[in-house]
Protein backbone atom coordinates (compact mmCIF):
# COMPACT_ATOMS: atom_id res chain seq x y z
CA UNK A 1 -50.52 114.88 -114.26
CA UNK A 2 -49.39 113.09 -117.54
CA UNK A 3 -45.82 114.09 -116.54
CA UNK A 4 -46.73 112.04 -113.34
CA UNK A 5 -48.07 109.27 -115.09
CA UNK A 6 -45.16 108.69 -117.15
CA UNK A 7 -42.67 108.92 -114.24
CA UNK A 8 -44.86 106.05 -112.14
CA UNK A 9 -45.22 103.90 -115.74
CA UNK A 10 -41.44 104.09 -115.78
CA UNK A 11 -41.05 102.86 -112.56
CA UNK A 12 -43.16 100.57 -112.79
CA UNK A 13 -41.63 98.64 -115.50
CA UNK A 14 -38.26 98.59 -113.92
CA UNK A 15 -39.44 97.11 -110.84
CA UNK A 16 -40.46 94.58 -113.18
CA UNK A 17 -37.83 93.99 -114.49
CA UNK A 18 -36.20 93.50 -110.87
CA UNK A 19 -39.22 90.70 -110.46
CA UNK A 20 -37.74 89.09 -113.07
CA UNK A 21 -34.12 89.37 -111.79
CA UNK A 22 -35.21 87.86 -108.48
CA UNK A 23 -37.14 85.07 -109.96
CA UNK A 24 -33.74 84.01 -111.75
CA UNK A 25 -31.76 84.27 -108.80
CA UNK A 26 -34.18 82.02 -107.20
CA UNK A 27 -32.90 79.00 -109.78
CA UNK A 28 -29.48 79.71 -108.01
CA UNK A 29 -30.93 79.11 -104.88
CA UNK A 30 -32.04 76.20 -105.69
CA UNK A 31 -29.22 74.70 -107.12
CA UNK A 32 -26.98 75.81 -103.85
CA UNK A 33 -30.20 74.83 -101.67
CA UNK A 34 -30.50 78.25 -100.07
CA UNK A 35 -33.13 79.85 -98.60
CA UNK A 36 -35.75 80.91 -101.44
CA UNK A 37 -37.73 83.27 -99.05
CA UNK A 38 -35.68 86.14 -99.18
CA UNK A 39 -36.10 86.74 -103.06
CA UNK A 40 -39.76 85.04 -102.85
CA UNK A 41 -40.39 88.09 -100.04
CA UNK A 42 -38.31 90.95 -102.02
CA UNK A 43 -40.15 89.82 -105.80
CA UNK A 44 -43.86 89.73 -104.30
CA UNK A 45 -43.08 93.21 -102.68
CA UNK A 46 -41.21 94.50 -105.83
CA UNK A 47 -43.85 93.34 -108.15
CA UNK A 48 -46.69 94.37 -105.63
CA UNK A 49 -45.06 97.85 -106.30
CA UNK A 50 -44.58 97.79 -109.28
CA UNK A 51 -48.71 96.65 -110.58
CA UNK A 52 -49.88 99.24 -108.05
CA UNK A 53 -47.53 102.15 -109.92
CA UNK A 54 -48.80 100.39 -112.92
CA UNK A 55 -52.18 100.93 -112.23
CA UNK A 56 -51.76 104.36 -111.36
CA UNK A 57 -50.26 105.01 -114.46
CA UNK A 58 -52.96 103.62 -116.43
CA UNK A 59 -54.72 106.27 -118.76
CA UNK A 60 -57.49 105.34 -121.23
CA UNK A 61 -56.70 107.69 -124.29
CA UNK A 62 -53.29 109.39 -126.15
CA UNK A 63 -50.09 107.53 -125.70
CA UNK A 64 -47.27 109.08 -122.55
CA UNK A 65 -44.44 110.62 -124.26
CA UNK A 66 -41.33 110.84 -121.75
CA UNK A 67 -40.77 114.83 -122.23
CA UNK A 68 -37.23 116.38 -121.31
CA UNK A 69 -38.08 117.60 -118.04
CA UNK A 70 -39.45 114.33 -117.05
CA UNK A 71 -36.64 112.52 -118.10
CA UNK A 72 -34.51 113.73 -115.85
CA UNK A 73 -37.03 112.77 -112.80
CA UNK A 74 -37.81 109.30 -114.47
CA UNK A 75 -33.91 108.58 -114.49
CA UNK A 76 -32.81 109.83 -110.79
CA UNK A 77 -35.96 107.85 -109.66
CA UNK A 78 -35.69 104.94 -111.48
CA UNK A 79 -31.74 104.28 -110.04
CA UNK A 80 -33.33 104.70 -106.43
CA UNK A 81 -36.42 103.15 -106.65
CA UNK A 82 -34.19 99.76 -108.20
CA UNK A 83 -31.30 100.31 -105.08
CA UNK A 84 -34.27 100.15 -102.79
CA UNK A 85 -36.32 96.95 -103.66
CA UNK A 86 -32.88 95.54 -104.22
CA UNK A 87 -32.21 95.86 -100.91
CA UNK A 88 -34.33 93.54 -99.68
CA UNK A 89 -33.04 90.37 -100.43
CA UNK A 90 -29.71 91.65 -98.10
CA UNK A 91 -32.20 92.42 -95.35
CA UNK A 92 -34.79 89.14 -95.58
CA UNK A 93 -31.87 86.69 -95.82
CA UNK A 94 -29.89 88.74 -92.75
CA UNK A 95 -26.69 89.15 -94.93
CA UNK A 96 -27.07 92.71 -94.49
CA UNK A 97 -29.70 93.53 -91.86
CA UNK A 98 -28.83 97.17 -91.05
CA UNK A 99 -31.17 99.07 -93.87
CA UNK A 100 -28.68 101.68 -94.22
CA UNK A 101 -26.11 98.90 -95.24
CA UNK A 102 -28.13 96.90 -97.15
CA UNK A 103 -28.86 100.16 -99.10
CA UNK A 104 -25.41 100.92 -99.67
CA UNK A 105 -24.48 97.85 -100.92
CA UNK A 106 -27.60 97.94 -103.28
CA UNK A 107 -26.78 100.88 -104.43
CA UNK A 108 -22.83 100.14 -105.13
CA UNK A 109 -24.29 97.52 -106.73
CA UNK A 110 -26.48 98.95 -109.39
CA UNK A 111 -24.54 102.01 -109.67
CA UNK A 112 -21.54 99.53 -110.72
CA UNK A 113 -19.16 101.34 -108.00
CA UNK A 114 -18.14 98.31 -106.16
CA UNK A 115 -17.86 99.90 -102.60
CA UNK A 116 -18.84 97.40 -100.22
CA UNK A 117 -20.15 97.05 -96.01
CA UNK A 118 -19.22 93.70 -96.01
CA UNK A 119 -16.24 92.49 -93.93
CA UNK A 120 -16.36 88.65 -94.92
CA UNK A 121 -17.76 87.93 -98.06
CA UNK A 122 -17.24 84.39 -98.48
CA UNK A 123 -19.57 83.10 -95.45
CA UNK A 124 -22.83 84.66 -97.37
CA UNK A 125 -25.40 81.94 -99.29
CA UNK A 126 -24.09 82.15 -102.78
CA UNK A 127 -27.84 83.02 -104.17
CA UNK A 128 -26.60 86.37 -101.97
CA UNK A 129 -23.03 86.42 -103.88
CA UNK A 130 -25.20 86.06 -107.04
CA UNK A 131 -27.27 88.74 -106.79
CA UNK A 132 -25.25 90.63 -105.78
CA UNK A 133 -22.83 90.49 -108.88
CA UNK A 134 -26.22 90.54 -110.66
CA UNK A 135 -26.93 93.69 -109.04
CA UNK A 136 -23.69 94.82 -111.04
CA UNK A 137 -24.61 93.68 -114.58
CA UNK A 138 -28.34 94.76 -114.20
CA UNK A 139 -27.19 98.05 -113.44
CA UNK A 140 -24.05 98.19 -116.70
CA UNK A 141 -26.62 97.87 -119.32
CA UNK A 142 -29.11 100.62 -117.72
CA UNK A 143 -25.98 102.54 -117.82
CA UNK A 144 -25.16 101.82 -121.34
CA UNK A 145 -28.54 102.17 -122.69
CA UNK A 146 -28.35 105.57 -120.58
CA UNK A 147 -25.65 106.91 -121.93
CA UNK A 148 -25.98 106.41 -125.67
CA UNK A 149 -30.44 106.53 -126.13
CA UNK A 150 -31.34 108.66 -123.53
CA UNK A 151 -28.82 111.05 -122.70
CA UNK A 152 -28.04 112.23 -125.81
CA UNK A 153 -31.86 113.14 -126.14
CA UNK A 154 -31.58 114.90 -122.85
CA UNK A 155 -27.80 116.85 -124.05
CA UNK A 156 -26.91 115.57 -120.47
CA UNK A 157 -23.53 116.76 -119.69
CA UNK A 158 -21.82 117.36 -123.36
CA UNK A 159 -23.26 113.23 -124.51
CA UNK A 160 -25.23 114.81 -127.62
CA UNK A 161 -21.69 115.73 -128.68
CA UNK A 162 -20.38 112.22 -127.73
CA UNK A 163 -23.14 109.60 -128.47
CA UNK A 164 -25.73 110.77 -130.66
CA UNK A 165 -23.80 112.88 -132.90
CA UNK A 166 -20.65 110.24 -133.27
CA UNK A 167 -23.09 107.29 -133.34
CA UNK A 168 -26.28 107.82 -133.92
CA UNK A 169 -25.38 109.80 -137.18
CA UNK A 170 -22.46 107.58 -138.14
CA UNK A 171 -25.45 104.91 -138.89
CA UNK A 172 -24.99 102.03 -136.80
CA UNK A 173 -28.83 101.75 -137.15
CA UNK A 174 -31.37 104.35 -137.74
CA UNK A 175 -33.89 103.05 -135.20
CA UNK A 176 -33.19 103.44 -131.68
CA UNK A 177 -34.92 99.37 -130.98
CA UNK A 178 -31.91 98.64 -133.17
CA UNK A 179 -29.50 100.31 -131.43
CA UNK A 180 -30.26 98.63 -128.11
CA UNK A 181 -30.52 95.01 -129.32
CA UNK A 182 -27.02 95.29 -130.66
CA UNK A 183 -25.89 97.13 -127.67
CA UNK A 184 -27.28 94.07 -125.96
CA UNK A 185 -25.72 91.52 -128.35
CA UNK A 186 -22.61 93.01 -127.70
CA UNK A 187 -23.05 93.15 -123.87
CA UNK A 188 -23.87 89.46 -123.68
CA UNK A 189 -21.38 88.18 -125.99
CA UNK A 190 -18.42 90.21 -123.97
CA UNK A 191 -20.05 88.34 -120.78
CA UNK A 192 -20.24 84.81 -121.84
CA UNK A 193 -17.22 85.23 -123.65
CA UNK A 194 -15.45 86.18 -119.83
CA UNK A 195 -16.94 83.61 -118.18
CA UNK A 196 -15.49 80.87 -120.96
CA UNK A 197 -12.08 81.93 -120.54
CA UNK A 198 -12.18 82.16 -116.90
CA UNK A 199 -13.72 78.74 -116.51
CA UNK A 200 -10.33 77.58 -118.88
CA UNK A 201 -8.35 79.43 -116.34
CA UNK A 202 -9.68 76.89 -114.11
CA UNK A 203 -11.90 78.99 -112.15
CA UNK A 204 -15.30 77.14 -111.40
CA UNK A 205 -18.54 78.51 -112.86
CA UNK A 206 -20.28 80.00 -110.52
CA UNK A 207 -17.34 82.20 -109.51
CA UNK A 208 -16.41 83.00 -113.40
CA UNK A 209 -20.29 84.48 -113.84
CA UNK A 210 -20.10 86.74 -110.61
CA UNK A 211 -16.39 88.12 -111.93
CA UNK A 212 -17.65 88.17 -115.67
CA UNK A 213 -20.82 89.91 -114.35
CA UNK A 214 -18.46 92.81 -112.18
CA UNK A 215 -16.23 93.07 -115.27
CA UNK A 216 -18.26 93.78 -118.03
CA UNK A 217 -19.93 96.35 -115.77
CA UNK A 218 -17.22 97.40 -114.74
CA UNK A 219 -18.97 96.71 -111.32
CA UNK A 220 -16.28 95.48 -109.22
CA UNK A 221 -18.08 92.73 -106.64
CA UNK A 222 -16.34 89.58 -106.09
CA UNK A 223 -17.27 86.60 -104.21
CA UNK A 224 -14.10 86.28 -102.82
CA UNK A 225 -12.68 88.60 -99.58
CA UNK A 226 -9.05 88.57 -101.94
CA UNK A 227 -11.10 90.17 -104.92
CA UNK A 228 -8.60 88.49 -108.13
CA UNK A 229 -5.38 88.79 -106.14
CA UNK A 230 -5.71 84.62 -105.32
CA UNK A 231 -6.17 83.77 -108.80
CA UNK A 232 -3.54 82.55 -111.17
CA UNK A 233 -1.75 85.30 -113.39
CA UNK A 234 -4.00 84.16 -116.69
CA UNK A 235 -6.83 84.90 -114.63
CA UNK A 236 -6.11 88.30 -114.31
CA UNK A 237 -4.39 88.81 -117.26
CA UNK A 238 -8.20 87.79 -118.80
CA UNK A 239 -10.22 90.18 -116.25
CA UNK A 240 -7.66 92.93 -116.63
CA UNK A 241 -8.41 92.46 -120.77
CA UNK A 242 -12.18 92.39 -120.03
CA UNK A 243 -11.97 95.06 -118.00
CA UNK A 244 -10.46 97.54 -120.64
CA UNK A 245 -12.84 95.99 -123.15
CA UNK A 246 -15.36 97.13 -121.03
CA UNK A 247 -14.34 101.02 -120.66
CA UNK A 248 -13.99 101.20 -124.15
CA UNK A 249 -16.78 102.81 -126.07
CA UNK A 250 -19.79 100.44 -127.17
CA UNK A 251 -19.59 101.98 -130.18
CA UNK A 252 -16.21 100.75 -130.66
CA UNK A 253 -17.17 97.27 -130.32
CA UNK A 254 -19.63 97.39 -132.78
CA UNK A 255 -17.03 98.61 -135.28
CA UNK A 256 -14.96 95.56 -134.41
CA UNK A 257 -17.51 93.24 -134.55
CA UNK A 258 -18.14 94.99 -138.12
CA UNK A 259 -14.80 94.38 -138.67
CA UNK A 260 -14.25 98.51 -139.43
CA UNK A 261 -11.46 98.84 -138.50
CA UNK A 262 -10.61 102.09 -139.78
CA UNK A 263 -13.39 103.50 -137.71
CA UNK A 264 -11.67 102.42 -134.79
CA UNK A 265 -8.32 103.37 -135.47
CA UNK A 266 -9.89 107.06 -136.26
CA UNK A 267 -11.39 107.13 -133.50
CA UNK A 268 -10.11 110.03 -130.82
CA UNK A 269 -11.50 108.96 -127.83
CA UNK A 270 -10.34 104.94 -128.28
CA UNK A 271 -6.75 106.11 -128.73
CA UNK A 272 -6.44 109.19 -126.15
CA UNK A 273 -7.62 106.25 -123.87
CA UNK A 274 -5.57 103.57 -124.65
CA UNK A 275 -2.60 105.84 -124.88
CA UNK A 276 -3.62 107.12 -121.10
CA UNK A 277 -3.86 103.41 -119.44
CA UNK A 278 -0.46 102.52 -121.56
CA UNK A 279 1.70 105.36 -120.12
CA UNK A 280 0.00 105.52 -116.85
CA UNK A 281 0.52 101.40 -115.95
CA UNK A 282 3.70 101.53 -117.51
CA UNK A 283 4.43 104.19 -114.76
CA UNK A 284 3.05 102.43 -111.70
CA UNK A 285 5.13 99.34 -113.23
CA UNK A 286 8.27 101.34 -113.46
CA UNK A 287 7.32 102.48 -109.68
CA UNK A 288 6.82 98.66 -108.48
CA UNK A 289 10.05 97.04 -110.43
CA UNK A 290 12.40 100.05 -109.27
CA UNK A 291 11.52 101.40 -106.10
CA UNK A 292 9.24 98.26 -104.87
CA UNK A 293 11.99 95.48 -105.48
CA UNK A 294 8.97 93.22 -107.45
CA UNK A 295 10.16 91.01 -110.18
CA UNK A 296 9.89 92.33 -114.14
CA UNK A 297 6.54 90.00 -114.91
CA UNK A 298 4.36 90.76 -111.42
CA UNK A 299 5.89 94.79 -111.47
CA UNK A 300 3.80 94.75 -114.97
CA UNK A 301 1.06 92.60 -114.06
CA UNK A 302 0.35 94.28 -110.51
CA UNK A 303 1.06 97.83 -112.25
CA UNK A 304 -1.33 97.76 -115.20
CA UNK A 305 -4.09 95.62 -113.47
CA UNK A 306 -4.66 98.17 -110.46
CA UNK A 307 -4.27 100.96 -112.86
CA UNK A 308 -7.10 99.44 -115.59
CA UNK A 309 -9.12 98.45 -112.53
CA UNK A 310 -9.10 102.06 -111.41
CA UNK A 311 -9.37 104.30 -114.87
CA UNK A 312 -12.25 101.81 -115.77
CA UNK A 313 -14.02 102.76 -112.40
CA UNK A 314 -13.77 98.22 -111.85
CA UNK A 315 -12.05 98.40 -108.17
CA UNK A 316 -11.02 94.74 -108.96
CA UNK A 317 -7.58 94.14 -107.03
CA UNK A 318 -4.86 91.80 -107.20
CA UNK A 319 -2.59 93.79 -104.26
CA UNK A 320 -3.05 96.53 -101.79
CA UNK A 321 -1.55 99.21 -103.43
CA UNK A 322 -1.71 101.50 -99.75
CA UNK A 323 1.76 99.00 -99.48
CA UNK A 324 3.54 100.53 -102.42
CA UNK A 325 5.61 103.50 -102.82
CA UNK A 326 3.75 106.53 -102.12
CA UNK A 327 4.31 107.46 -105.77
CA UNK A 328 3.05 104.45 -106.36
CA UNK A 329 -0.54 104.73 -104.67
CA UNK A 330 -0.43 108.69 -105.40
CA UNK A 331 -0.27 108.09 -109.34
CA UNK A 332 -3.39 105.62 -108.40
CA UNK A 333 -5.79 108.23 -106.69
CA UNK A 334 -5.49 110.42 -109.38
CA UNK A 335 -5.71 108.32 -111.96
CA UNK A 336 -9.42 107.82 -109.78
CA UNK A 337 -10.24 111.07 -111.92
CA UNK A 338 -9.92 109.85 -115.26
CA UNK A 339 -12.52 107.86 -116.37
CA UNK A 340 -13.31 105.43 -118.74
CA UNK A 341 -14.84 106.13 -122.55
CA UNK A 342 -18.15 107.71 -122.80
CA UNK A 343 -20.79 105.48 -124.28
CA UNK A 344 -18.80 102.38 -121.80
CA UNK A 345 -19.75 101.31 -118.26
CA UNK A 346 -16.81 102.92 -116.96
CA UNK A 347 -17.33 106.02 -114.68
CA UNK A 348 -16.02 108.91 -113.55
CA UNK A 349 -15.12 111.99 -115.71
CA UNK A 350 -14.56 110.16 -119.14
CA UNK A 351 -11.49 110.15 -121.74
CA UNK A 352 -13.38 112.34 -124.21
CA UNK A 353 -13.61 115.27 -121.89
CA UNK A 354 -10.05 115.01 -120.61
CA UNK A 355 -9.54 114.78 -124.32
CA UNK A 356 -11.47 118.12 -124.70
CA UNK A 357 -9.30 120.17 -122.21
CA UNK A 358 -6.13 119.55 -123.77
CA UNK A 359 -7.49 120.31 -127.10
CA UNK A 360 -8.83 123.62 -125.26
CA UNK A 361 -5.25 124.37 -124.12
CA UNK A 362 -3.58 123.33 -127.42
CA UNK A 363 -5.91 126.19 -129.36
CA UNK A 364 -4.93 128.68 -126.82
CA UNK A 365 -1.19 127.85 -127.17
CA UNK A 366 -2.10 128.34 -130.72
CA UNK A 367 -4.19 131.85 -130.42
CA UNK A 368 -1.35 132.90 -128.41
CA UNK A 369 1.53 132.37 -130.81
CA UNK A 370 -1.45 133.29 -134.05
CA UNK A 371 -3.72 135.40 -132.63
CA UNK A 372 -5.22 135.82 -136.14
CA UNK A 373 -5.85 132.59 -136.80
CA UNK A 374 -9.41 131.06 -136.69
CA UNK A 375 -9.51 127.40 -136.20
CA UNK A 376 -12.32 125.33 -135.27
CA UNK A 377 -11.54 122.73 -132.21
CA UNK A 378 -12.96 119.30 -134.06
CA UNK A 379 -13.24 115.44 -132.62
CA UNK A 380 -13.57 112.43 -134.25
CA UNK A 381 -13.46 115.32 -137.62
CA UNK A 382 -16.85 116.66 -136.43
CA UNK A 383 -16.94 120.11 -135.27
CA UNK A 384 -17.81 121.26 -131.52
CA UNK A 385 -19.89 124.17 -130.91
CA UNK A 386 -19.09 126.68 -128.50
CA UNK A 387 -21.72 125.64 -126.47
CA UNK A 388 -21.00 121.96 -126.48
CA UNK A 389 -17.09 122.86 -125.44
CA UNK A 390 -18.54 125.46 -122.52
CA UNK A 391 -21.03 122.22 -121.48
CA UNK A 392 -18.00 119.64 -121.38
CA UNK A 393 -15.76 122.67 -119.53
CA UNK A 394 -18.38 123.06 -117.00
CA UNK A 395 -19.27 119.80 -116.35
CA UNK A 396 -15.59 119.08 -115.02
CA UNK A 397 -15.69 122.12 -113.44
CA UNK A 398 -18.81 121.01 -111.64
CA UNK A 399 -17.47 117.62 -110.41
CA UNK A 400 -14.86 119.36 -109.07
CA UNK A 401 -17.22 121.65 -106.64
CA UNK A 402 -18.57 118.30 -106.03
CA UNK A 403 -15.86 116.58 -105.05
CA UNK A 404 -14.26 119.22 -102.85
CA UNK A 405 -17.38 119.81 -101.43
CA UNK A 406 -18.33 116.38 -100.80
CA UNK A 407 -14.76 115.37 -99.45
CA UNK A 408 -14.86 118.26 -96.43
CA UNK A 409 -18.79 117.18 -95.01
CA UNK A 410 -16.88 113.70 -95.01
CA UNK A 411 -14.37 115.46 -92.67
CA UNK A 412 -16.89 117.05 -91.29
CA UNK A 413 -18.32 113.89 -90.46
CA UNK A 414 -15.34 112.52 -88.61
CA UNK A 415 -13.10 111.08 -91.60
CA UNK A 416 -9.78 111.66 -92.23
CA UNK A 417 -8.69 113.94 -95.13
CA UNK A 418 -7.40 110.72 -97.25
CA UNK A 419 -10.29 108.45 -96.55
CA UNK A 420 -12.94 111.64 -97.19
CA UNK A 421 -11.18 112.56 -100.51
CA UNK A 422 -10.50 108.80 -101.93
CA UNK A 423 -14.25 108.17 -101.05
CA UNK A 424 -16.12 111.00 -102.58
CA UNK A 425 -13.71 110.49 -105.18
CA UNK A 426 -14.21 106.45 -105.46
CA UNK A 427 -18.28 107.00 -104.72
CA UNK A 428 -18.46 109.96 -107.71
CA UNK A 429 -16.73 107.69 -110.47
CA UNK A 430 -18.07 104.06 -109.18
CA UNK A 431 -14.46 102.98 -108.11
CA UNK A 432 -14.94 100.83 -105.18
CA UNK A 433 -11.98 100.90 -103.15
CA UNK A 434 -9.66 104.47 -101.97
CA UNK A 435 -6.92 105.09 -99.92
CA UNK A 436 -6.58 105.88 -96.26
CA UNK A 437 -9.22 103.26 -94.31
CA UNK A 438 -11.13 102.34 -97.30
CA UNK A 439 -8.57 100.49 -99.23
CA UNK A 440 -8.39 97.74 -100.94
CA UNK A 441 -7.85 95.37 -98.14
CA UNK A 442 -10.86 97.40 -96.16
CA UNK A 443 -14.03 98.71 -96.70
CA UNK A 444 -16.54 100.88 -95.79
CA UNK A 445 -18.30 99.19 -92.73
CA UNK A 446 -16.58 100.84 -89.79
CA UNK A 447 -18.11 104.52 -91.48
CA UNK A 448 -21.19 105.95 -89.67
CA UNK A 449 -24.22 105.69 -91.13
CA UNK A 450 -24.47 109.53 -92.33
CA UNK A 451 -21.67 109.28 -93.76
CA UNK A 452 -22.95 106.08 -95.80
CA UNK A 453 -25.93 107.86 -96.63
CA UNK A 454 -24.11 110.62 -98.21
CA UNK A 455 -21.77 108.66 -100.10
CA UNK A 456 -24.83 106.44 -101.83
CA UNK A 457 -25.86 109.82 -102.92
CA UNK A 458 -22.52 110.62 -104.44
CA UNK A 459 -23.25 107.64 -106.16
CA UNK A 460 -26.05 108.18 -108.08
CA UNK A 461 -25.29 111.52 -108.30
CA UNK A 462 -21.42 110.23 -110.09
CA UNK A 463 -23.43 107.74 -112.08
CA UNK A 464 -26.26 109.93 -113.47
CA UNK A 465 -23.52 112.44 -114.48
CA UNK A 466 -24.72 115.19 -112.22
CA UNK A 467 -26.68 117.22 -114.16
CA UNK A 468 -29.69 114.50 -114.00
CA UNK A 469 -29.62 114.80 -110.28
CA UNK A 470 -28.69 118.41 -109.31
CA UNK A 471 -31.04 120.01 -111.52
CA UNK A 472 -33.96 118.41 -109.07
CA UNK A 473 -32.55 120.60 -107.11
CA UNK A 474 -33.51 123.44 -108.94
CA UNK A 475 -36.34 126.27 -108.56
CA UNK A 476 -37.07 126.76 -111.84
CA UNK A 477 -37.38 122.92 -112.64
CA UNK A 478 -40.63 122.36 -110.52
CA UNK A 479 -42.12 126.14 -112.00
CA UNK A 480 -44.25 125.16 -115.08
């Protein structure tokens, strides 16, 4: 019953929180004289929820503690209970007003994937636009407060290794309420600082908020049906900056903003991940200026935006990359597997794990050629346990049941092998757009609803890192 409690007092607060977000959205509103109703509606039902949760929760003696077990219930209910209120403002204002598509597109939203129902963006009340890239930033600080205060707590998926060992311990601030305001400094200041450059690129302000919003969170919504590809080229020289910023680990900012430098530079993950976006847009560039016929400047431009877009898990575009060489487009879906930095709002896999493999296959090389030789594998000069390298192992082996799995009940469900694959694959790691009839210059409307349905799951299942979700699942987690 406490367990219960603390699940529901979770809740609670978050749809809060939401209240909150709605009442702010209602200023925009205002200012572009839409229709308040649809957030007065959605924030008198959210916060109607959330003070009858509240009062459920309520117990007179002994403080809730969230307990392990819990945690992982609190989380996977606290991303859906969010998607769903969040909803509502789609389906009052009849943006959306199939429930299936407004949850989607909720649910892309807060998730920061970026995959989206809608076919014509630009004729929707921009207090819709708004909250919609809101939906985005809301949802790329739950992440990041996720990833580096609870997870690690929780030894989600390998992140004790990653986040509370690298960070916590390297003493960016002993107290976890210290942690998360400078998380949140850092958030902020990336944002506004976005949305100032964009407004010098001469892009107006309510346009450079929604972008700076989907950048930072690596989100991916824009109000525009072109996405960044009708921009000028300092425009998306500044979101394809932002957007690296952004899948680079928090921690990492905070080192810069420290002005320790040496931490960076020492860091693993930072430069197997810059090295990885380097050689792989300098590929897809190669691809464009030699076998594409594009001029030097746009063959870079093109090449390294689509590819930071897509290892950051953004889905920004400036081009539709289904028209390049098919080497071009291939080198694209897989990079859909990479990932951004842990302890980032970037998606999918992550750097540090890919990092992990090949430091798994360099020691075998080495056991092979020294079988005598006892070496401990190390990142960032810490050392990883056995069971934290069989965790990280397993949890790629994992998304990779997941994905195949997912990808043939797609088929299953009437898609074609490249649009199944690309989104499962796009869905897992918070992409946005695929290949096959979910590109960049599509979406995901003409899909039938079960197939919808299943891909908002591979959402929050992607976003919560698997574990959080499939261990529901379980027997043994609802046996006491």
């Amino acid at each position: 019953m406490n367990d219960f409690r603390m699940v529901l007092k979770i809740i609670s607060r978050n749809l809060f929180l939401i209240t909150v977000a709605f009442l702010l959205v209602m200023i925009v509103a205002l200012i572009y004289s839409d229709p308040l109703s649809p957030f007065i509606y959605s924030s008198f039902i959210t916060l109607t929820l959330g003070t009858l949760l509240h009062l459920a929760a309520r117990r007179k003696q002994n403080t809730l503690s969230l307990q392990r077990k819990t945690a992982y219930l609190t989380v996977t209910l606290s991303w859906i209970s969010i998607s769903v209120v969040g909803s509502l403002p789609y389906l009052f204002s009849g943006a959306i007003p199939n429930p299936v598509d407004a949850f989607f597109e909720s649910v892309s939203g807060f998730t920061t994937t970026g995959a989206s129902i809608l076919t014509d963006i630009e004729v929707l009340p921009k207090s819709i636009l708004f909250w919609r890239s809101f939906t985005h930033w809301i949802g790329g600080i739950g992440i990041i407060v996720l990833v580096i205060l609870i997870m690690p707590a929780l030894q989600i998926g390998g992140y004790h290794l990653f986040t509370l060992e690298s960070s916590m311990q390297d003493k960016i601030q002993p107290k976890i309420r210290a942690v998360g305001n400078r998380i949140l400094f850092i958030y902020v200041g990336l944002t506004f600082a976005e949305i100032v450059l964009l407004m010098l690129g001469k892009m107006n302000l309510f346009e450079s908020v929604c972008h700076a919003f989907g950048t930072v969170a690596t989100g991916g919504f824009s109000p525009k049906n072109t996405s960044i590809a009708g921009y000028s080229p300092y425009i998306q020289y500044v979101v394809m900056i932002f957007m690296f910023l952004a899948g680079t680990n928090f921690v990492v900012h905070y080192y810069l903003f420290k002005r320790k430098f040496n931490k960076v530079a020492s860091n693993e993950e930072f430069r197997f991940y810059a090295i990885v976006v380097f050689a792989t847009g300098l590929l897809v560039a190669a691809v464009l200026f030699f076998k594409a016929g594009l001029p030097f400047e746009q063959s870079i431009r093109d090449g390294y935006f689509q590819v930071i877009s897509i290892i950051t898990c953004t889905g920004f575009a400036t081009s539709d990359y289904l028209l390049w060489p098919v080497t071009g487009w291939a080198i694209i879906f897989f990079a859909m597997f990479f990932g951004g930095s842990t302890g980032s709002t970037a998606g999918g896999i992550k750097m540090a794990r890919h990092l992990i493999v090949f430091k798994n296959l360099k020691m075998v090389i080495q056991k092979m050629l020294s079988p005598y030789v006892v070496k401990s594998m190390k990142l960032n000069d810490r050392v990883i346990s056995d069971d934290a390298n069989h965790s990280i192992l397993s949890f790629i082996m994992l998304y990779a049941i997941v994905f195949v799995t997912g990808s043939l009940l797609m088929m299953f469900l009437g898609s074609d092998w490249a649009t199944s694959a690309s989104a499962v694959a796009t869905c897992m790691a918070g992409i946005g757009p695929g290949i096959g009839t979910i590109g960049p210059a599509s979406n995901f409307a003409h899909l039938p609803e079960t197939a919808k349905m299943l891909l908002t799951f591979f959402m929050v299942l992607g976003r919560l890192e698997i574990y959080t979700v499939l261990i529901l699942f379980t027997r043994n987690y609802w046996l006491k």
